[in-house]
PDB file of N, CA and C in Angstrom:
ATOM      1  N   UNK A   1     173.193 -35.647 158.678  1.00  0.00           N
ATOM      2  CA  UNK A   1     172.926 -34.252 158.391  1.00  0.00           C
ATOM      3  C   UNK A   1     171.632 -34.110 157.575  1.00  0.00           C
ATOM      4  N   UNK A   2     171.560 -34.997 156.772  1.00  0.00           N
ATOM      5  CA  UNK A   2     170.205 -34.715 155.556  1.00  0.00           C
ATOM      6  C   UNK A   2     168.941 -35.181 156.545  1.00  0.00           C
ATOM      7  N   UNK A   3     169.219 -36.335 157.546  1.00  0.00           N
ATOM      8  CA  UNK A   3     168.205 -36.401 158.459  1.00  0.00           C
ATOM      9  C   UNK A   3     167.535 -34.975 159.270  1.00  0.00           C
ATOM     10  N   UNK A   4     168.421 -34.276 159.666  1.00  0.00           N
ATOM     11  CA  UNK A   4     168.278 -33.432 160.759  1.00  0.00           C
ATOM     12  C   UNK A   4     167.683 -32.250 159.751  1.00  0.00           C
ATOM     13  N   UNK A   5     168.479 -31.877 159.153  1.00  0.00           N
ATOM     14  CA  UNK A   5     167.555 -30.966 157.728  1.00  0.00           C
ATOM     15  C   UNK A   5     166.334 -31.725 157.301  1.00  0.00           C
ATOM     16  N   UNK A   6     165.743 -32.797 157.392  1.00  0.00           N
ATOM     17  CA  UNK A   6     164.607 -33.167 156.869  1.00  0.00           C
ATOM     18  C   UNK A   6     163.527 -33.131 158.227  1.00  0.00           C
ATOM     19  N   UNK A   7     164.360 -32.982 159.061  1.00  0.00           N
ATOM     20  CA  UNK A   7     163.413 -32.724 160.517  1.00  0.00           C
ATOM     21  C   UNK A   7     163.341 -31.136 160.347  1.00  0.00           C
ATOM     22  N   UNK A   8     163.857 -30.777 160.092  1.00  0.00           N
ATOM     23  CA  UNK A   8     163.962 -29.007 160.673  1.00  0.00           C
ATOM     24  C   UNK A   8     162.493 -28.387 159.655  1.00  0.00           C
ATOM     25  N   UNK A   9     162.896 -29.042 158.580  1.00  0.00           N
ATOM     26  CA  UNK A   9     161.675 -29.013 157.082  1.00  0.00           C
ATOM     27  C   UNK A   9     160.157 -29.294 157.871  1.00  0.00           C
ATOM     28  N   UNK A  10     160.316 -30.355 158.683  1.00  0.00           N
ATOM     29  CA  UNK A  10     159.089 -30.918 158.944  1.00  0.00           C
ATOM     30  C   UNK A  10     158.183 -30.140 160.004  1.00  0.00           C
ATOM     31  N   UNK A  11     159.317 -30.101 160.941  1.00  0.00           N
ATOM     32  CA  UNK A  11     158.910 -28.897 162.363  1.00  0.00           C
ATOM     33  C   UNK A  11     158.401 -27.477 161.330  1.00  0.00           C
ATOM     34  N   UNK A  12     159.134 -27.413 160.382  1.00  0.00           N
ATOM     35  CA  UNK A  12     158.767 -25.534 160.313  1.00  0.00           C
ATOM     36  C   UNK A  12     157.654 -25.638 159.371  1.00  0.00           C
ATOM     37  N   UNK A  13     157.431 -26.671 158.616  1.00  0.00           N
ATOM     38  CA  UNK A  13     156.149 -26.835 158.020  1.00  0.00           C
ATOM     39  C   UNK A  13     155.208 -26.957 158.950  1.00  0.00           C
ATOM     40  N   UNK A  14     155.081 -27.855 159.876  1.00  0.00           N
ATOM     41  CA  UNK A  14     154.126 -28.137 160.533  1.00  0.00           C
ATOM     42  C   UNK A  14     154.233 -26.726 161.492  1.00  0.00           C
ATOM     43  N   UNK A  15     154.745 -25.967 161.837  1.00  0.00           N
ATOM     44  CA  UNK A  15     154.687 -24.518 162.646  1.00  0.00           C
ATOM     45  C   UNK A  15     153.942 -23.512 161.965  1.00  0.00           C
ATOM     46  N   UNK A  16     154.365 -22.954 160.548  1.00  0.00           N
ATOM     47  CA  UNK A  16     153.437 -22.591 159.589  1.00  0.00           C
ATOM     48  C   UNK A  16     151.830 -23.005 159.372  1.00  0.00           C
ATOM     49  N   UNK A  17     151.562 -24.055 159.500  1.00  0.00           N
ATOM     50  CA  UNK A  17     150.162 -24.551 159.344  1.00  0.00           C
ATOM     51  C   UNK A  17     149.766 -24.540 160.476  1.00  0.00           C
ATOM     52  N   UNK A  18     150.547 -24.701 161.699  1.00  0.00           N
ATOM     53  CA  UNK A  18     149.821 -24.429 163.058  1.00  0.00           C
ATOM     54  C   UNK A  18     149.095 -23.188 163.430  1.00  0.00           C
ATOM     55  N   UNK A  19     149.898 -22.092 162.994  1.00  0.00           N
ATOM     56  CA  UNK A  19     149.583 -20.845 163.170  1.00  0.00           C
ATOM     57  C   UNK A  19     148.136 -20.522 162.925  1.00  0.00           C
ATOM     58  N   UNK A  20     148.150 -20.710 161.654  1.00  0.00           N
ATOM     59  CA  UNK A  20     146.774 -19.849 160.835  1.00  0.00           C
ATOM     60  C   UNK A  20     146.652 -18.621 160.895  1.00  0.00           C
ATOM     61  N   UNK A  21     145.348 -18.216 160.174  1.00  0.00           N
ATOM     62  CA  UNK A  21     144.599 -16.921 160.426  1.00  0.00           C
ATOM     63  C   UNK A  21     144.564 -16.196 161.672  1.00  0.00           C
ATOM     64  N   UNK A  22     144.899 -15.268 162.198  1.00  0.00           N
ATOM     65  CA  UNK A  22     144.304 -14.904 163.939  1.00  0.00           C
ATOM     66  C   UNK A  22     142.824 -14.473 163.857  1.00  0.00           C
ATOM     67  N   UNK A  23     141.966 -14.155 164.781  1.00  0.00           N
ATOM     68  CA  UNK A  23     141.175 -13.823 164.996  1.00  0.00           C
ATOM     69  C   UNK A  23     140.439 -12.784 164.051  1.00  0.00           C
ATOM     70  N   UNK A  24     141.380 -11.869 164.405  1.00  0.00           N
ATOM     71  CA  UNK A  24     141.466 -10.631 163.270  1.00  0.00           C
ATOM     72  C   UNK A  24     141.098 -10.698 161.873  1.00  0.00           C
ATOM     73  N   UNK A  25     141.896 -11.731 161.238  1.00  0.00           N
ATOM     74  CA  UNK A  25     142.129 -11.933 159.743  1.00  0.00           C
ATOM     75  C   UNK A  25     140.419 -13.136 159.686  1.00  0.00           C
ATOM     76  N   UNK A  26     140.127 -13.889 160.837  1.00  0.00           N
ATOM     77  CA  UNK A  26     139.040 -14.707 160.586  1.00  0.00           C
ATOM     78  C   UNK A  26     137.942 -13.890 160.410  1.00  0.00           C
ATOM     79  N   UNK A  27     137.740 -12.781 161.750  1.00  0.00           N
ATOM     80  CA  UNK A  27     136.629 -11.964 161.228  1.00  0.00           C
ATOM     81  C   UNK A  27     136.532 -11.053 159.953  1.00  0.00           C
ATOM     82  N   UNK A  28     137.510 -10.459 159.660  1.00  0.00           N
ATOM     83  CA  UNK A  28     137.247 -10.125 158.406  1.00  0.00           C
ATOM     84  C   UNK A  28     137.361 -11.082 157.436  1.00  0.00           C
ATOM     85  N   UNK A  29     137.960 -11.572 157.222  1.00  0.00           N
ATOM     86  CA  UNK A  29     137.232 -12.570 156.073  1.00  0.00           C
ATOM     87  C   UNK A  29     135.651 -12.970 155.901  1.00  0.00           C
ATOM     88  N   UNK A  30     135.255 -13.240 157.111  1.00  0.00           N
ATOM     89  CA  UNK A  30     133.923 -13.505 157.460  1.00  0.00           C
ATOM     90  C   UNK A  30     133.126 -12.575 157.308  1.00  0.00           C
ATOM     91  N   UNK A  31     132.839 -11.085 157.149  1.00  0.00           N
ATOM     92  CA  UNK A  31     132.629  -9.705 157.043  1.00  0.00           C
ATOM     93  C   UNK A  31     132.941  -9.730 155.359  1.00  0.00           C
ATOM     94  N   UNK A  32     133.843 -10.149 155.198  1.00  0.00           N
ATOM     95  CA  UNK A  32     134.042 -10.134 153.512  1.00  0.00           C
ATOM     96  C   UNK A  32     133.316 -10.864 152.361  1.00  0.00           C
ATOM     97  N   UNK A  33     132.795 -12.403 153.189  1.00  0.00           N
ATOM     98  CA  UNK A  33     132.321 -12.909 152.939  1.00  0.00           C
ATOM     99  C   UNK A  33     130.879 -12.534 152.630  1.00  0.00           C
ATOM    100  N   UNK A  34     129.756 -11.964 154.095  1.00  0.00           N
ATOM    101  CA  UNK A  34     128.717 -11.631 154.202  1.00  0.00           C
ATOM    102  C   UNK A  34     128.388 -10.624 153.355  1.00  0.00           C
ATOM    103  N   UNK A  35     129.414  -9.496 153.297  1.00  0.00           N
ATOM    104  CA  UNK A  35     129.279  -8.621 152.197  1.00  0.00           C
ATOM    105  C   UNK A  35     129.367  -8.938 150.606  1.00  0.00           C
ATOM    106  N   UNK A  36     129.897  -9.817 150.069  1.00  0.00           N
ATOM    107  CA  UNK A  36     129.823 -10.488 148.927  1.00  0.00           C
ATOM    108  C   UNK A  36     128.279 -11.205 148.717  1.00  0.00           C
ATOM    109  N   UNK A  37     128.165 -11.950 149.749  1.00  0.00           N
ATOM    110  CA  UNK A  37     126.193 -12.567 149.826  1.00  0.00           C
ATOM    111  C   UNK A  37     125.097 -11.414 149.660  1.00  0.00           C
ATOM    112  N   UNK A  38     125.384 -10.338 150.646  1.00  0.00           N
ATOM    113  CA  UNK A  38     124.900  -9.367 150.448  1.00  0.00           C
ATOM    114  C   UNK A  38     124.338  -8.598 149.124  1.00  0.00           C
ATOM    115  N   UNK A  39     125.036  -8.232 148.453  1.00  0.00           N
ATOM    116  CA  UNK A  39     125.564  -7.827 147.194  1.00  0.00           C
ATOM    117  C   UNK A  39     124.750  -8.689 146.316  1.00  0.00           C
ATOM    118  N   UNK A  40     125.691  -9.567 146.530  1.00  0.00           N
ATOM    119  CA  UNK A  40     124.773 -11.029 145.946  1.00  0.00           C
ATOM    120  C   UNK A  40     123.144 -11.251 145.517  1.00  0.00           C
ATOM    121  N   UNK A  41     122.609 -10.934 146.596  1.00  0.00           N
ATOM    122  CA  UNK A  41     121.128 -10.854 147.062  1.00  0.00           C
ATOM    123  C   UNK A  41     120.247  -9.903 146.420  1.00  0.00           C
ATOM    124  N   UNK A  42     121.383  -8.724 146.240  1.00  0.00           N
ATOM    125  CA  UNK A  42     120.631  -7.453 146.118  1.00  0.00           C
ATOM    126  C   UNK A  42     120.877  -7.389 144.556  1.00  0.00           C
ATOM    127  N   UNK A  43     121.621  -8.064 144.016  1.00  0.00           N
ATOM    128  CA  UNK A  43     121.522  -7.849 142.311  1.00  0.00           C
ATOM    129  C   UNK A  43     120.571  -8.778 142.114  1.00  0.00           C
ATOM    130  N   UNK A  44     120.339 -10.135 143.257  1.00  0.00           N
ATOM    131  CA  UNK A  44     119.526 -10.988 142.750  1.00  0.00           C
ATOM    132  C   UNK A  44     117.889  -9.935 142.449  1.00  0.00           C
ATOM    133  N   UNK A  45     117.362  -9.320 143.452  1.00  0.00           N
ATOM    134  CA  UNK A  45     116.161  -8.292 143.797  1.00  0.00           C
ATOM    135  C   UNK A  45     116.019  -7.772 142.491  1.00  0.00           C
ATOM    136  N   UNK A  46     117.285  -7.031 142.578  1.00  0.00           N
ATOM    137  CA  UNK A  46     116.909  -6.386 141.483  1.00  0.00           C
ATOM    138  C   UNK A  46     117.275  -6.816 139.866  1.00  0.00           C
ATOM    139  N   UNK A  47     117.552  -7.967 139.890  1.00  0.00           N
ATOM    140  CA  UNK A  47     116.813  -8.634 138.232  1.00  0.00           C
ATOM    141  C   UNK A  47     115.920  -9.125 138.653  1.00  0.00           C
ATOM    142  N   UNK A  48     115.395  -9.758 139.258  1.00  0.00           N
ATOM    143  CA  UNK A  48     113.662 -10.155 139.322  1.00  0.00           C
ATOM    144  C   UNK A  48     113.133  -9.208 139.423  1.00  0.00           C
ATOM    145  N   UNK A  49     113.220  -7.639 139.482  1.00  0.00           N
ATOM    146  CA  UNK A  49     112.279  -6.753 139.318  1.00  0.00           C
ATOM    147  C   UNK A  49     112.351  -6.190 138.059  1.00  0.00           C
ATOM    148  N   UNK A  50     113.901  -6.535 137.793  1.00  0.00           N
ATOM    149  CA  UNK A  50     113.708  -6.034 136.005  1.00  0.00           C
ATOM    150  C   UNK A  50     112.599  -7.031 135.622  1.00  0.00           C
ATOM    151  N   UNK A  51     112.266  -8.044 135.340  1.00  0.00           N
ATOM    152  CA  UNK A  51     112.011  -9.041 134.776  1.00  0.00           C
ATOM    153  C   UNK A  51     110.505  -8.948 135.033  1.00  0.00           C
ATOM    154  N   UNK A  52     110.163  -9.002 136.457  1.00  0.00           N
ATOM    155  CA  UNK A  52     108.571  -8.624 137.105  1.00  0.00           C
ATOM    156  C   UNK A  52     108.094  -7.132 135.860  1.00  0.00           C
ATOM    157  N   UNK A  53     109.201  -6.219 135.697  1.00  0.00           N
ATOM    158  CA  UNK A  53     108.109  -5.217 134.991  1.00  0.00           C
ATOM    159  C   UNK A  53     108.148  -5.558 133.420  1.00  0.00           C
ATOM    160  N   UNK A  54     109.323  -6.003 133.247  1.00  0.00           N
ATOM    161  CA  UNK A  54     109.302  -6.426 131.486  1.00  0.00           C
ATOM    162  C   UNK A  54     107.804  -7.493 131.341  1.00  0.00           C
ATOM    163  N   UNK A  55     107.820  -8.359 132.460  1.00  0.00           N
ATOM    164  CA  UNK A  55     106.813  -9.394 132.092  1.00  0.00           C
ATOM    165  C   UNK A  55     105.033  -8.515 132.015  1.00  0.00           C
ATOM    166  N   UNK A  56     105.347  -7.752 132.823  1.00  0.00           N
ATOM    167  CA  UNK A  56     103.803  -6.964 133.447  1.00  0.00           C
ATOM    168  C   UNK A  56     103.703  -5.874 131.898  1.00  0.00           C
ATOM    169  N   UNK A  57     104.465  -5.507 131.753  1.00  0.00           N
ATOM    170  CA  UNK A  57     104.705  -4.612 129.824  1.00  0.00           C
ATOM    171  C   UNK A  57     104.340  -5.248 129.040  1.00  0.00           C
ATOM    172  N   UNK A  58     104.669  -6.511 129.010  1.00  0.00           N
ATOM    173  CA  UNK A  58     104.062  -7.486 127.558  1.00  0.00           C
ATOM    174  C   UNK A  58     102.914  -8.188 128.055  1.00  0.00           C
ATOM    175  N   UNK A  59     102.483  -8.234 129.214  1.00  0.00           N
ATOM    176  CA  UNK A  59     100.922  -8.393 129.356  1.00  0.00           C
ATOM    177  C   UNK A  59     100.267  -7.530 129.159  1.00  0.00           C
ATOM    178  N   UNK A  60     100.569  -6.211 129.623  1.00  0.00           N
ATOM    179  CA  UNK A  60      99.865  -4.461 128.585  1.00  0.00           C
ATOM    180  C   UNK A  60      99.730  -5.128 127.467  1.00  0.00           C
ATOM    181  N   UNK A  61     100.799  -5.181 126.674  1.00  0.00           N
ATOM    182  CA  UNK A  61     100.788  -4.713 125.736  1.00  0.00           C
ATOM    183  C   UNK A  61      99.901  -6.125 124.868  1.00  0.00           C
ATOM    184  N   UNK A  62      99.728  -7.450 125.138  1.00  0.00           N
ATOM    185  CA  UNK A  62      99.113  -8.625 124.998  1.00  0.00           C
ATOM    186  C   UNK A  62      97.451  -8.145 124.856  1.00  0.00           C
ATOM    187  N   UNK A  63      97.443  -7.666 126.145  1.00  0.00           N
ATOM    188  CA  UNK A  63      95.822  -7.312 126.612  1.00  0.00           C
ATOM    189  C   UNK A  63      94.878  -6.182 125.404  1.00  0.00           C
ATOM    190  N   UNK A  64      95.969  -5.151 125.755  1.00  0.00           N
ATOM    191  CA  UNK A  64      95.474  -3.708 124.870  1.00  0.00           C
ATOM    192  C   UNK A  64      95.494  -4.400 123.483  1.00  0.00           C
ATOM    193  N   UNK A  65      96.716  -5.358 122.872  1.00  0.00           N
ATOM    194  CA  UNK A  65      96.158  -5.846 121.367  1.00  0.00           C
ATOM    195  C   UNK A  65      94.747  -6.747 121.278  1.00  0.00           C
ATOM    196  N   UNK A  66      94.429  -7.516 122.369  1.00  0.00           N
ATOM    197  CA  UNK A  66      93.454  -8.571 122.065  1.00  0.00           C
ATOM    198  C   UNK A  66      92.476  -7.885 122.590  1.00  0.00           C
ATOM    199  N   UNK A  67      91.998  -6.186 122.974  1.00  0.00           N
ATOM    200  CA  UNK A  67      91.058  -5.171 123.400  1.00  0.00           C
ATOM    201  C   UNK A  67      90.985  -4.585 121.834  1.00  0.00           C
ATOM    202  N   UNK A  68      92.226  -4.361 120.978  1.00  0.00           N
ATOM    203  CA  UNK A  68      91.739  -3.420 119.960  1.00  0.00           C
ATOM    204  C   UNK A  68      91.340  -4.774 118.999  1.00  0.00           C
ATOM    205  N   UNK A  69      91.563  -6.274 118.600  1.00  0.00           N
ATOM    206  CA  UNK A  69      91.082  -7.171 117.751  1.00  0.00           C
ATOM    207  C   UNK A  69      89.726  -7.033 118.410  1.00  0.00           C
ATOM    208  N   UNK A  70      89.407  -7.426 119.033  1.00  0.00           N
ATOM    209  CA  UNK A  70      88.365  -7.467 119.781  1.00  0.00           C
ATOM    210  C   UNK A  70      87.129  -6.392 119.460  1.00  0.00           C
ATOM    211  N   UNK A  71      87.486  -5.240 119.405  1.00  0.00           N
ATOM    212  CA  UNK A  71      86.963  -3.805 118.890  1.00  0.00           C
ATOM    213  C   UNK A  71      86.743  -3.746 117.353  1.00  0.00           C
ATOM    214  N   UNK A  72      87.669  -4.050 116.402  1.00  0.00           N
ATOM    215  CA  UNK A  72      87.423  -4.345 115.064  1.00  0.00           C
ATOM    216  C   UNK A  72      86.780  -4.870 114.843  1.00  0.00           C
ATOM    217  N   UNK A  73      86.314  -6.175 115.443  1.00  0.00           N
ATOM    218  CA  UNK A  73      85.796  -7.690 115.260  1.00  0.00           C
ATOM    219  C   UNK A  73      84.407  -6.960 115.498  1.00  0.00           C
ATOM    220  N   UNK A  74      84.305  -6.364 116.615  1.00  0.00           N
ATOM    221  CA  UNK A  74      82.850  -5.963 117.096  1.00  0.00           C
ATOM    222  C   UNK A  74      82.508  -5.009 116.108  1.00  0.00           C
ATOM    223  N   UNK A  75      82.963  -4.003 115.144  1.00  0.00           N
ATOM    224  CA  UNK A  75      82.872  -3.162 114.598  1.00  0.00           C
ATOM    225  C   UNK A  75      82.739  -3.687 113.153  1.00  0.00           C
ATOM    226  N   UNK A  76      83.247  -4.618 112.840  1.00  0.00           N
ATOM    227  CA  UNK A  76      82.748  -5.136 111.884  1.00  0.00           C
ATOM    228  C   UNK A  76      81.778  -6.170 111.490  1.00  0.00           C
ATOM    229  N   UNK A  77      81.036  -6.866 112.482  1.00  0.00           N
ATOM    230  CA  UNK A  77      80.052  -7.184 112.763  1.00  0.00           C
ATOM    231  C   UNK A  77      78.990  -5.844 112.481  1.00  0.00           C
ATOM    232  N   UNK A  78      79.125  -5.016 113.240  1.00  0.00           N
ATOM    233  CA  UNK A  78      78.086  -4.218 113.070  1.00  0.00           C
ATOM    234  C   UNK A  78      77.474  -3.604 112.058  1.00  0.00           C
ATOM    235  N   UNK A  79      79.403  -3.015 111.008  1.00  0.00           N
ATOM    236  CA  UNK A  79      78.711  -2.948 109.629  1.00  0.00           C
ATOM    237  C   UNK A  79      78.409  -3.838 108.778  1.00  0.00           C
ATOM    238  N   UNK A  80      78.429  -4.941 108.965  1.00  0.00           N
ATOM    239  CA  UNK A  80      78.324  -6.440 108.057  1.00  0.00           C
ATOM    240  C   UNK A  80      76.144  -6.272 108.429  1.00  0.00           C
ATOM    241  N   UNK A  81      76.083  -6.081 109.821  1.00  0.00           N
ATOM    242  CA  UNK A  81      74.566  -6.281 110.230  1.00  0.00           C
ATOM    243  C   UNK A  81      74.180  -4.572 109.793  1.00  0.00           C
ATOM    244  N   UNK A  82      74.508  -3.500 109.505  1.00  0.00           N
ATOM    245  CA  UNK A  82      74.018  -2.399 108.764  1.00  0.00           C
ATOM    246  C   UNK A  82      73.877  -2.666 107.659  1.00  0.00           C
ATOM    247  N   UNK A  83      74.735  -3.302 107.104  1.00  0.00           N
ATOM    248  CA  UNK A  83      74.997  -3.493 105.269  1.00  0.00           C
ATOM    249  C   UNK A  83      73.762  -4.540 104.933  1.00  0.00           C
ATOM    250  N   UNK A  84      72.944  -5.596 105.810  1.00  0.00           N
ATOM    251  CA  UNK A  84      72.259  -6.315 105.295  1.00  0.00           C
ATOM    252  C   UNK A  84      70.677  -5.600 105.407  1.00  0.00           C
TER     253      UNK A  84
END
């Protein structure tokens, strides 16, 4: 008896795993999938564009400081060469 119950176990396990997914359940998953990459992709875009303008802001803002040192420097030269 415990034989034949340990067969019946084995058949209905192995029937269960035979089955699988149908068609149905494969394509959407697969659709579920692509849409997750998707998504994926598009948050990737858009932090590298956060990042592209933060970086392009602190080069402003780099440039315009080493334009106004630059301007002092020249400006004080000039009154240093008035003053003599």
């Amino acid at each position: 008896m415990k034989k034949l119950l340990t067969m019946l176990m084995v058949a209905g396990i192995f029937s269960l795993v035979a089955c699988g997914p149908s068609e149905e359940e494969k394509a959407a998953a697969e659709a579920e999938a692509a849409a997750a990459v998707n998504e994926l992709f598009d948050s990737m875009e858009e932090a590298i564009e956060e990042e592209t303008a933060e970086v392009e802001e602190a080069t402003e803002e780099v440039a315009t400081e080493e334009a106004t040192t630059e301007e002092a420097a020249a400006t004080e030269e000039t009154h240093e060469e008035e003053a003599h």
